[in-house]
C-alpha atoms as a PDB file:
ATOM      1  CA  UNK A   1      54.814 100.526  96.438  1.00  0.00           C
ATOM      2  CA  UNK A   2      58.381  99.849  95.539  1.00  0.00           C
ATOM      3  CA  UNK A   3      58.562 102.805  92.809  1.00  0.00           C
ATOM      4  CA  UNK A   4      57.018 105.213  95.453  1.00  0.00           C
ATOM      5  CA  UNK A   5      59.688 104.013  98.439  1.00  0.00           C
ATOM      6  CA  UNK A   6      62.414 105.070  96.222  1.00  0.00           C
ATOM      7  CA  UNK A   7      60.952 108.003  94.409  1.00  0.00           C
ATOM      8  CA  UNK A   8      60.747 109.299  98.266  1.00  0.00           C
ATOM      9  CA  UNK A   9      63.852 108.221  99.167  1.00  0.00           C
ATOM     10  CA  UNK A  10      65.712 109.885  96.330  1.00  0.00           C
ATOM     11  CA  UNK A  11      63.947 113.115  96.909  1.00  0.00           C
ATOM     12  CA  UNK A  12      64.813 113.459 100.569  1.00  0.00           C
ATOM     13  CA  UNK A  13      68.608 112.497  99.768  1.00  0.00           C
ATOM     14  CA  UNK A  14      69.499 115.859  99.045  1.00  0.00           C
ATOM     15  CA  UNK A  15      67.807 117.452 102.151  1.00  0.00           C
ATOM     16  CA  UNK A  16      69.355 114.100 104.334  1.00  0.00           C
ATOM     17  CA  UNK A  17      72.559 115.805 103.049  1.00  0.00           C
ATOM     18  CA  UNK A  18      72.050 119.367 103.167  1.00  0.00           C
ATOM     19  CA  UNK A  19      70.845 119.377 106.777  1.00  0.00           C
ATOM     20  CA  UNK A  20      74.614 117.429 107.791  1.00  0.00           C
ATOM     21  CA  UNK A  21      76.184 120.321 106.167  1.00  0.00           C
ATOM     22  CA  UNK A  22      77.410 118.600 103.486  1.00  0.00           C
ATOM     23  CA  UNK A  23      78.355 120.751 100.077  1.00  0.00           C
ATOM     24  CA  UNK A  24      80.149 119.520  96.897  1.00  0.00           C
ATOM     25  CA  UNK A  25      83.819 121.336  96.705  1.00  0.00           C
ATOM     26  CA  UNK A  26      83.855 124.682  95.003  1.00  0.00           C
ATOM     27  CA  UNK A  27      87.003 126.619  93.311  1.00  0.00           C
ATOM     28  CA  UNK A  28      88.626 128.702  95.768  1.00  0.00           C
ATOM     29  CA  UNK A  29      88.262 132.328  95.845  1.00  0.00           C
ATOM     30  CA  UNK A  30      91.110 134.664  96.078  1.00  0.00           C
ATOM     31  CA  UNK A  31      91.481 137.662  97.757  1.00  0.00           C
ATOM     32  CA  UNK A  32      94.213 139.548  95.259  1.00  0.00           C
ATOM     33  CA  UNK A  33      93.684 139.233  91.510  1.00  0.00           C
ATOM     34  CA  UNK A  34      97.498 139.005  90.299  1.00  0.00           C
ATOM     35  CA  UNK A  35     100.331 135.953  91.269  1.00  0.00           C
ATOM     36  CA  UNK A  36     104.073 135.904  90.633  1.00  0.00           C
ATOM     37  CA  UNK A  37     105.075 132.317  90.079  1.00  0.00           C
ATOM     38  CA  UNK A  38     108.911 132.656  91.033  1.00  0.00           C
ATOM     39  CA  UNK A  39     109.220 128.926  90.871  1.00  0.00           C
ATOM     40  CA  UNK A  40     111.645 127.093  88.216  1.00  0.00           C
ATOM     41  CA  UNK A  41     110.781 127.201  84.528  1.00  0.00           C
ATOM     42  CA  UNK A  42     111.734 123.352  84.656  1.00  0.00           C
ATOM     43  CA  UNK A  43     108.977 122.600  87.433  1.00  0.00           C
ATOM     44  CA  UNK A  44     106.173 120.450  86.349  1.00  0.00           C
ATOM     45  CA  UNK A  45     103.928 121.339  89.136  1.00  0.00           C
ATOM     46  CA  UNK A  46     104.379 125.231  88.357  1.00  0.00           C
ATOM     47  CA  UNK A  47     103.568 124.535  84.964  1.00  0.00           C
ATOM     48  CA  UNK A  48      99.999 122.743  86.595  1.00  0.00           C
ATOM     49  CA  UNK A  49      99.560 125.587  89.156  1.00  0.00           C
ATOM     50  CA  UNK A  50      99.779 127.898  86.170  1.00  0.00           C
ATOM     51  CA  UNK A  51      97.231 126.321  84.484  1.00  0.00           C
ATOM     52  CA  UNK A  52      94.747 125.897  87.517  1.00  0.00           C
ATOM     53  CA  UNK A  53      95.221 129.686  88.123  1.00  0.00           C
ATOM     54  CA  UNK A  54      94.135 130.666  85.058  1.00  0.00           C
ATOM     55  CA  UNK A  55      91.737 128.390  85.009  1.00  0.00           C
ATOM     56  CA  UNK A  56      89.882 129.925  88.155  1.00  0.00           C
ATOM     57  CA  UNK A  57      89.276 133.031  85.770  1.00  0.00           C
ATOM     58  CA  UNK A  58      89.819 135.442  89.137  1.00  0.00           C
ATOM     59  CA  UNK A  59      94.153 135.381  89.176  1.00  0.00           C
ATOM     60  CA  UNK A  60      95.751 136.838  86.799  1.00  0.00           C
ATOM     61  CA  UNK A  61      99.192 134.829  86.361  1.00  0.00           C
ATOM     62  CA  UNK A  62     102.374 137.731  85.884  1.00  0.00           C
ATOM     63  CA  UNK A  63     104.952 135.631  82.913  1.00  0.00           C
ATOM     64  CA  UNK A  64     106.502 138.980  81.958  1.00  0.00           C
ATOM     65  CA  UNK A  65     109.429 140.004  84.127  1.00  0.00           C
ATOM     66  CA  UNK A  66     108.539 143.361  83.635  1.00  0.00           C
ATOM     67  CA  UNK A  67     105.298 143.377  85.713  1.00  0.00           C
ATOM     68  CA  UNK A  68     106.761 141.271  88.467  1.00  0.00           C
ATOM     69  CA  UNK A  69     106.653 144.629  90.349  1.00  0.00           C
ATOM     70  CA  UNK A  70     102.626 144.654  90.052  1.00  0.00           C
ATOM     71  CA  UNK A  71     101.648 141.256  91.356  1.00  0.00           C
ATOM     72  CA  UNK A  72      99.340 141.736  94.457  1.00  0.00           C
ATOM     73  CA  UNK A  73     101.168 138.477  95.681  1.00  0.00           C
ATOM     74  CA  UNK A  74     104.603 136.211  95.146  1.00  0.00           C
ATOM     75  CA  UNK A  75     104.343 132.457  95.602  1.00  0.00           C
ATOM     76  CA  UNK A  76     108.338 130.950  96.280  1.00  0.00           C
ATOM     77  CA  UNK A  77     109.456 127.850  96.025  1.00  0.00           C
ATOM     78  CA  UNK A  78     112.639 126.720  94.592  1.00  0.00           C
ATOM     79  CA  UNK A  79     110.344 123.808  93.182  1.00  0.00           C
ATOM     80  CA  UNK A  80     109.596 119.952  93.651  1.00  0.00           C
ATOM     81  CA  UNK A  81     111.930 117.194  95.058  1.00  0.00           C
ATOM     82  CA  UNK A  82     111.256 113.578  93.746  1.00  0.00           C
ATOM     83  CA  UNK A  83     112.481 111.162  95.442  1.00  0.00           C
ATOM     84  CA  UNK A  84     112.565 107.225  95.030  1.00  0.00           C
ATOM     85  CA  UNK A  85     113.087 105.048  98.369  1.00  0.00           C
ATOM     86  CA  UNK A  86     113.244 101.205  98.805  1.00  0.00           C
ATOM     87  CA  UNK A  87     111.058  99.869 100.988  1.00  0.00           C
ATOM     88  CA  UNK A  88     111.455  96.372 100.544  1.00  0.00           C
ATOM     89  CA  UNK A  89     113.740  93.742  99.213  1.00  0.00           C
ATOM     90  CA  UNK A  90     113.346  89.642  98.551  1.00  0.00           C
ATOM     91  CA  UNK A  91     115.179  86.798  99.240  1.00  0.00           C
ATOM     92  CA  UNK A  92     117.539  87.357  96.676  1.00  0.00           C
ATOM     93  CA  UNK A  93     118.015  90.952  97.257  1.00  0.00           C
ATOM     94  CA  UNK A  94     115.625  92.093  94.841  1.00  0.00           C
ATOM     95  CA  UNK A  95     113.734  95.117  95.184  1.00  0.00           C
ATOM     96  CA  UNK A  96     110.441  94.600  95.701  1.00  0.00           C
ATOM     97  CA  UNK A  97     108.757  97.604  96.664  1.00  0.00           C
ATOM     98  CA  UNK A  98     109.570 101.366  96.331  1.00  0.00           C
ATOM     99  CA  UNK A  99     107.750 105.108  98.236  1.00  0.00           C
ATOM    100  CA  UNK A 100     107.745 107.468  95.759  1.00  0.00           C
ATOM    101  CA  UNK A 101     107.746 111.101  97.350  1.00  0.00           C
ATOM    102  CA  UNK A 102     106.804 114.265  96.188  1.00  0.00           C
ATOM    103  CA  UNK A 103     108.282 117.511  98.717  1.00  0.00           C
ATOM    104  CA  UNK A 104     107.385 120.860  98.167  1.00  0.00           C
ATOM    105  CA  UNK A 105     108.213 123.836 100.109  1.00  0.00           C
ATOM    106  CA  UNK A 106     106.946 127.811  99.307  1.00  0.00           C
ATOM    107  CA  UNK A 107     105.920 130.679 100.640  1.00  0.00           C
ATOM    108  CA  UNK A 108     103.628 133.800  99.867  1.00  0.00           C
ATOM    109  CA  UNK A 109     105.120 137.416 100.517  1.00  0.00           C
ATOM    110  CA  UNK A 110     104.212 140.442  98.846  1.00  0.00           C
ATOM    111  CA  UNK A 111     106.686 142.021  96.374  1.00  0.00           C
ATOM    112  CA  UNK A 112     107.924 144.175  99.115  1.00  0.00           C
ATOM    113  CA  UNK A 113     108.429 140.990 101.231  1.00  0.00           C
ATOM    114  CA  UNK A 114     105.893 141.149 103.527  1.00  0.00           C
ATOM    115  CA  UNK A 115     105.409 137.471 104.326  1.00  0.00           C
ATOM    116  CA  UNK A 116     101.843 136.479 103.877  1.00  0.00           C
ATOM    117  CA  UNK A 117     101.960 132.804 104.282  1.00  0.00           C
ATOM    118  CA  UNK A 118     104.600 130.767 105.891  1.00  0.00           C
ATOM    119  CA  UNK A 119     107.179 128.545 104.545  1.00  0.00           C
ATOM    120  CA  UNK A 120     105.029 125.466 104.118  1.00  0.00           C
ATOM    121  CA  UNK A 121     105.670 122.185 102.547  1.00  0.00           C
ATOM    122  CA  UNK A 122     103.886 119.379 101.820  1.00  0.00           C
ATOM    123  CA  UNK A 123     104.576 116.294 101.370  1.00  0.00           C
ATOM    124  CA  UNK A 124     103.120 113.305  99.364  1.00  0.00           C
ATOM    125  CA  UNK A 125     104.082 109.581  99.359  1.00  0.00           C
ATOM    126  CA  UNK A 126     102.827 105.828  97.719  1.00  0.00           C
ATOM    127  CA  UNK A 127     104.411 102.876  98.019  1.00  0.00           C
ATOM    128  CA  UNK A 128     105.054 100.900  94.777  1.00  0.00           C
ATOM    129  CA  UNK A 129     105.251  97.399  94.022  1.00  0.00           C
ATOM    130  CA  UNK A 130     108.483  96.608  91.513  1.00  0.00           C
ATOM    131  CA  UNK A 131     108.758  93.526  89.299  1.00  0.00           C
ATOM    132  CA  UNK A 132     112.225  93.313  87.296  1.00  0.00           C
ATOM    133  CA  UNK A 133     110.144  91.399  84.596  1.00  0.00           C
ATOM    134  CA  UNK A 134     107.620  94.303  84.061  1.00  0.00           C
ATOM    135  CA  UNK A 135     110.529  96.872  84.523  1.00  0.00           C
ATOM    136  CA  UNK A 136     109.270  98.921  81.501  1.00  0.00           C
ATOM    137  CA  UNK A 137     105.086  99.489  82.720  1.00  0.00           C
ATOM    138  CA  UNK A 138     106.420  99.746  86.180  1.00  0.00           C
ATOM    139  CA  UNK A 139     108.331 103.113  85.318  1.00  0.00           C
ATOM    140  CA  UNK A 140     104.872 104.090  83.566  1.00  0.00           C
ATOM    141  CA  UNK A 141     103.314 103.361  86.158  1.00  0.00           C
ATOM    142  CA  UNK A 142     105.287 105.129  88.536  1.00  0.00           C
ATOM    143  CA  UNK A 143     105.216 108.284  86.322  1.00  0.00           C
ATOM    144  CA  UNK A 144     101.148 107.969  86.385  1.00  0.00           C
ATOM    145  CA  UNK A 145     101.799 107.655  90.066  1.00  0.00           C
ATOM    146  CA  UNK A 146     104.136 111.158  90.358  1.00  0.00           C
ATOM    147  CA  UNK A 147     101.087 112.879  87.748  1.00  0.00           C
ATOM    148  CA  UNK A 148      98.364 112.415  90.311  1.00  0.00           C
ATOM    149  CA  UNK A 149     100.565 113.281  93.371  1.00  0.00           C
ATOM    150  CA  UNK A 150     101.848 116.320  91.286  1.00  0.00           C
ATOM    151  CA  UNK A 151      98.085 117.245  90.988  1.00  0.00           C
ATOM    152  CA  UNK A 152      96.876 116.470  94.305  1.00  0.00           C
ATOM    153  CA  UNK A 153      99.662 119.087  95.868  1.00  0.00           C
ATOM    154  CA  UNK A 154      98.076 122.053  93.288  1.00  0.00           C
ATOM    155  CA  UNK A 155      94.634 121.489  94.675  1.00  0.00           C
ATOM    156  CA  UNK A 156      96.311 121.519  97.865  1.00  0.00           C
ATOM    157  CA  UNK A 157      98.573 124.739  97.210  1.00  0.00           C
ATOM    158  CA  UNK A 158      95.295 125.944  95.584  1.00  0.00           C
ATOM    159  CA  UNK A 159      93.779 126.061  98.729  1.00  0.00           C
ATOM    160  CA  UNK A 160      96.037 127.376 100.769  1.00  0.00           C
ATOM    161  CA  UNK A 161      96.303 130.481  98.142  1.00  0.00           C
ATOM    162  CA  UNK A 162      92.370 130.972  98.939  1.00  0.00           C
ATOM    163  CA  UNK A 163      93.282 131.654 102.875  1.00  0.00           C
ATOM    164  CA  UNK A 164      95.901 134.411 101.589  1.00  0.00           C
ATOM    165  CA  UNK A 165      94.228 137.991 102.826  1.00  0.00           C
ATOM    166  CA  UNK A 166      96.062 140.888 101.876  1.00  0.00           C
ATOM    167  CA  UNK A 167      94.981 143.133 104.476  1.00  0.00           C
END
């Protein structure tokens, strides 16, 4: 009786969900098949959005200044802004907590500057704990921290790129 209970329960879970309109994520779809990156060669999270773009198989990334001309769209930024706040201090002055804060800012235009999307920018934060006596896993830690920030604002970017239409 047990066995059947869940046997039916785990084959109406899927329909339970389906019927709330519920769907698992998919990649975004583009509606232009070529991207300028005009962001700074130094910027981690171009580097990422680089990779995710080619990754979708549909956007064809333009790295030679040459075909710049050709891109059916130009994302600009002029790249991320970390930033590292105290929050809080102890008794003795000591700092015991930190936000870490990721800003970025772009736009999409077309190469004959036609704006497309406007200037957004988002913005990601975390608070930190600090201890001075684990100084050396807390920086670790906080560049583990800036990582999934980093990648949360390309799936974010990502899917602002997929409301882009170029008519």
């Amino acid at each position: 009786m047990r066995r059947q209970r869940r046997a039916l329960l785990l084959a109406a879970a899927p329909l339970a969900l389906a019927g709330c309109g519920f769907a698992l994520r998919k990649a975004p779809s583009f509606s232009f098949h070529s991207i300028d990156l005009a962001l700074p060669a130094t910027s981690g999270l171009g580097l990422e959005l680089r990779r995710q773009l080619q990754g979708t198989g549909q956007v064809q990334v333009i790295t030679d200044a040459a075909q710049k001309a050709k891109a059916d769209v130009v994302l600009e930024s002029k790249g991320e802004q970390r930033e590292r706040a105290v929050v809080s201090l102890t008794a003795t002055g000591e700092v015991r907590e930190f936000q870490l804060r990721i800003r970025f800012a772009f736009r999409v235009v077309t190469p004959a500057g036609r704006e497309l999307l406007p200037t957004a920018e988002i913005l990601r934060e975390i608070d930190q704990s600090y201890s001075e006596s684990a100084a050396l896993s807390k920086e670790q830690e906080a560049l583990m921290l800036y990582q999934n920030m980093q990648s949360d604002i390309v799936q974010q970017v990502m899917r602002r790129l997929a409301t882009v239409k170029l008519n």
